[in-house]
Protein backbone atom coordinates (compact mmCIF):
# COMPACT_ATOMS: atom_id res chain seq x y z
CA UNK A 1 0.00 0.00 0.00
CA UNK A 2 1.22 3.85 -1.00
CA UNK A 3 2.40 5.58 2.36
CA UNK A 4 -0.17 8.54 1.20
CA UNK A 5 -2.81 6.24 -0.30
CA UNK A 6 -5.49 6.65 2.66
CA UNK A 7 -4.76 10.57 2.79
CA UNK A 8 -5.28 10.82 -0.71
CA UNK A 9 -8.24 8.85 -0.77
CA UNK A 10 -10.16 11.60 1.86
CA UNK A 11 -8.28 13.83 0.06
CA UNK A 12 -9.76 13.27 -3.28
CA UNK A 13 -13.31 13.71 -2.00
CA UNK A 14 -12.59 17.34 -0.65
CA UNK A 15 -11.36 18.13 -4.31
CA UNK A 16 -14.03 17.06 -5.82
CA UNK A 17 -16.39 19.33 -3.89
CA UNK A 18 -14.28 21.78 -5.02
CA UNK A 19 -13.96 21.38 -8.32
CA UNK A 20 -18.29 21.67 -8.27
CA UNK A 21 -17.96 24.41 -6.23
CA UNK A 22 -15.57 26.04 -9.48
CA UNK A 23 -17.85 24.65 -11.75
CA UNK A 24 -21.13 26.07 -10.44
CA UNK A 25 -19.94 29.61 -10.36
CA UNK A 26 -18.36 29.80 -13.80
CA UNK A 27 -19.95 26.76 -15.64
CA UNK A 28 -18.64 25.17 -18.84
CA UNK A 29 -16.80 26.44 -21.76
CA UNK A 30 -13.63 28.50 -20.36
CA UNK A 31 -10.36 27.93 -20.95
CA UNK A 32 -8.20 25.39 -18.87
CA UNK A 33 -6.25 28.15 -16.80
CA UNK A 34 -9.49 30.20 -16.11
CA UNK A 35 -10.59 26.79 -13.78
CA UNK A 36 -7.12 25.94 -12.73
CA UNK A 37 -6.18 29.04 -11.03
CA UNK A 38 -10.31 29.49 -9.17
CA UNK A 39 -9.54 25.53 -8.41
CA UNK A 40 -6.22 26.65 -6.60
CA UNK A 41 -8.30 29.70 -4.89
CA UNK A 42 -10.90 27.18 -3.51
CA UNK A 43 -8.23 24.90 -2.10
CA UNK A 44 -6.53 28.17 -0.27
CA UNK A 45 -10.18 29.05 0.72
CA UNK A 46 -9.99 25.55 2.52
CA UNK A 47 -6.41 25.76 3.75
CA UNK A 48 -4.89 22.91 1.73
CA UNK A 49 -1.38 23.34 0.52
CA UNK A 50 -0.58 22.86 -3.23
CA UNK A 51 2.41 23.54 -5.76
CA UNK A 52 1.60 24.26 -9.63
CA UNK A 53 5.31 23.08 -11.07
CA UNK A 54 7.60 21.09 -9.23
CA UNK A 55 11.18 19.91 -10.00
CA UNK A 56 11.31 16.43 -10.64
CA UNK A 57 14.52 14.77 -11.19
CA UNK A 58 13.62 11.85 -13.95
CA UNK A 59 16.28 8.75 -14.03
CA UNK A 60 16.87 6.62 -16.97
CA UNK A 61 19.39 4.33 -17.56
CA UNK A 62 21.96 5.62 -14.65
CA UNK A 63 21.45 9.15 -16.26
CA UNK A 64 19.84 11.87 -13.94
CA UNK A 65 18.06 15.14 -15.28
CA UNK A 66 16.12 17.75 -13.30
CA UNK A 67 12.79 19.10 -14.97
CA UNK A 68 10.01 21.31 -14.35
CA UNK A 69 7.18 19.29 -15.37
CA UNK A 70 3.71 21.27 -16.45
CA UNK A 71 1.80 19.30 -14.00
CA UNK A 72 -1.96 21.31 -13.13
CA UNK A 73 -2.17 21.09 -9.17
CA UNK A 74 -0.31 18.55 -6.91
CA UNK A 75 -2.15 19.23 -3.39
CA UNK A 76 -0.73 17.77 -0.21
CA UNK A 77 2.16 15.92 -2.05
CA UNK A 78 -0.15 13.30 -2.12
CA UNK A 79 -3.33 13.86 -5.42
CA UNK A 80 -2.09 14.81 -8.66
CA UNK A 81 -4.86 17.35 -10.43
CA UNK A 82 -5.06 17.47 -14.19
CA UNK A 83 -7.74 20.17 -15.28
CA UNK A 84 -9.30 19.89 -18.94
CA UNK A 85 -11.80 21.89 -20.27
CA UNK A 86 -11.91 19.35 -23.59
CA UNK A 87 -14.63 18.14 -25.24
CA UNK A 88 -14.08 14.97 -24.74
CA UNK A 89 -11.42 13.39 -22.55
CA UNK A 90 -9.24 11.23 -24.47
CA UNK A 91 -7.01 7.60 -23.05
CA UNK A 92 -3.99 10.36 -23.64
CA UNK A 93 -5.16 12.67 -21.25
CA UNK A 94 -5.18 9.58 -18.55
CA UNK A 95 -2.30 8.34 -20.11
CA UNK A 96 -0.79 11.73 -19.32
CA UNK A 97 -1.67 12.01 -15.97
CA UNK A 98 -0.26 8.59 -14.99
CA UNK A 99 2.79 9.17 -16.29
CA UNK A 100 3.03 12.44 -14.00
CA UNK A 101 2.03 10.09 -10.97
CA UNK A 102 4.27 7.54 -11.85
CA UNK A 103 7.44 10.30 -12.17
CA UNK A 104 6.01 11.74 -8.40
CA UNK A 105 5.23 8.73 -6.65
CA UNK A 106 1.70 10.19 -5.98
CA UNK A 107 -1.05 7.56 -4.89
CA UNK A 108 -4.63 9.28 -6.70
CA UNK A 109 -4.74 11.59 -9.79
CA UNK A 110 -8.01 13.35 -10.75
CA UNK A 111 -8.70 14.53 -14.01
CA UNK A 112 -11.31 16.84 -14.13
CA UNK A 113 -12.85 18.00 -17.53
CA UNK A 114 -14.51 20.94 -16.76
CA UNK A 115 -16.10 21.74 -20.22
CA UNK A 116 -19.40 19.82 -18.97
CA UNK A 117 -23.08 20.41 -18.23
CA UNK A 118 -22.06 18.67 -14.84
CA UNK A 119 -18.65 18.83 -13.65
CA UNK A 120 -19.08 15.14 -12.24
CA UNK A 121 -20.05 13.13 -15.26
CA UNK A 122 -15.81 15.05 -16.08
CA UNK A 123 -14.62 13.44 -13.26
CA UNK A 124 -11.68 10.59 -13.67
CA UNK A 125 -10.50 9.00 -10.53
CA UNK A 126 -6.87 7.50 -11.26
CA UNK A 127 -5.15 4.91 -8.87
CA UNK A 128 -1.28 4.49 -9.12
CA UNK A 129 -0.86 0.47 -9.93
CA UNK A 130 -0.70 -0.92 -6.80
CA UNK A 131 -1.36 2.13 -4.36
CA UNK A 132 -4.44 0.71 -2.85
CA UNK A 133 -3.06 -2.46 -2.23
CA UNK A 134 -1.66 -4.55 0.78
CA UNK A 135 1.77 -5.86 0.64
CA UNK A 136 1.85 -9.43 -0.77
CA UNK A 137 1.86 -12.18 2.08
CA UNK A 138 4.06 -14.55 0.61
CA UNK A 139 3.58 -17.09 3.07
CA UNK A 140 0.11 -17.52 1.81
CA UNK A 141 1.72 -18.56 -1.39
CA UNK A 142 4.04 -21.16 0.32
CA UNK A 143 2.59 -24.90 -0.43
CA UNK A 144 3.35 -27.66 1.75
CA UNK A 145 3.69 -31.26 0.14
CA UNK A 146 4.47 -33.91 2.10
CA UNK A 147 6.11 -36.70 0.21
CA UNK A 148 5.71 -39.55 2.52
C-alpha cells in the first residue's frame, strides 16, 4: 500500500467538492487556466497546501536530469490534479496524468474536464498500480507437500 494512499483517498473527496464548487460559479466552456487558477483559490479558501510546477529529477538508464514538469495542481504531495476543459477526454489525457504520478510517486490523480453540463459526469478518478493495495503475504503462497 502507498504511504499517502489513505490521505489521498479523503483527500480526493474534498477536491471534488471543489472542483463543483468552481464549476457552479463559472460553468462550462472556459479555458483550462481560467478553472485551474479558481480551483487553486478554492483549495486556499480551505487551507490545503498545493504547488503548480515542481522539480522532478527523472532517471533513466543511470542518467539523472532535473525538470520542471507542467503538471496542473499537486495538493498535499499526495493527489495529482489534471484540469481539462476538452470536449471529450481522451485515453492520452489519462495516459498523461499517470505518467506524472508515476514520475512523483503520488497515490490518486483526478482529471477533471470541466467543459461539462455537470462537472461530475468530467470526473476521472486515477489509482497508481498498486497504491491501494496490501503488501503481498508470501507465506500464503508457500505450499506444503508432504512426500511420505
Amino acid at each position: 500500500m502507498h504511504p499517502q494512499y489513505y490521505k489521498a483517498d479523503r483527500l480526493s473527496e474534498e477536491i471534488i467538492g471543489a472542483a463543483i464548487e468552481v464549476h457552479r460559479d463559472k460553468g462550462p466552456g472556459l479555458i483550462e487556466s481560467i478553472y485551474e487558477w479558481c480551483l487553486t483559490k478554492e483549495l486556499d479558501l480551505r487551507s490545503y497546501s498545493y504547488v503548480n510546477q515542481k522539480p522532478v529529477e527523472i532517471s533513466y538508464k543511470g542518467f539523472l536530469k532535473q525538470e520542471d514538469l507542467r503538471l496542473d495542481i499537486l495538493v498535499e504531495d499526495c493527489i495529482l490534479i489534471e484540469a481539462k476543459s476538452v470536449s471529450k477526454i481522451l485515453p492520452i489525457h489519462k495516459a498523461q496524468l499517470l505518467s506524472y504520478m508515476k514520475l512523483l510517486d503520488v497515490p490518486i490523480g483526478l482529471l477533471i474536464n470541466f467543459n461539462e453540463i455537470r462537472v461530475i459526469d468530467g470526473i476521472h478518478r486515477l489509482i497508481l498500480p498498486g497504491a491501494n493495495k496490501e503488501p503481498h503475504d508470501f507465506q500464503s503462497d508457500v505450499s506444503v507437500i508432504n512426500l511420505t
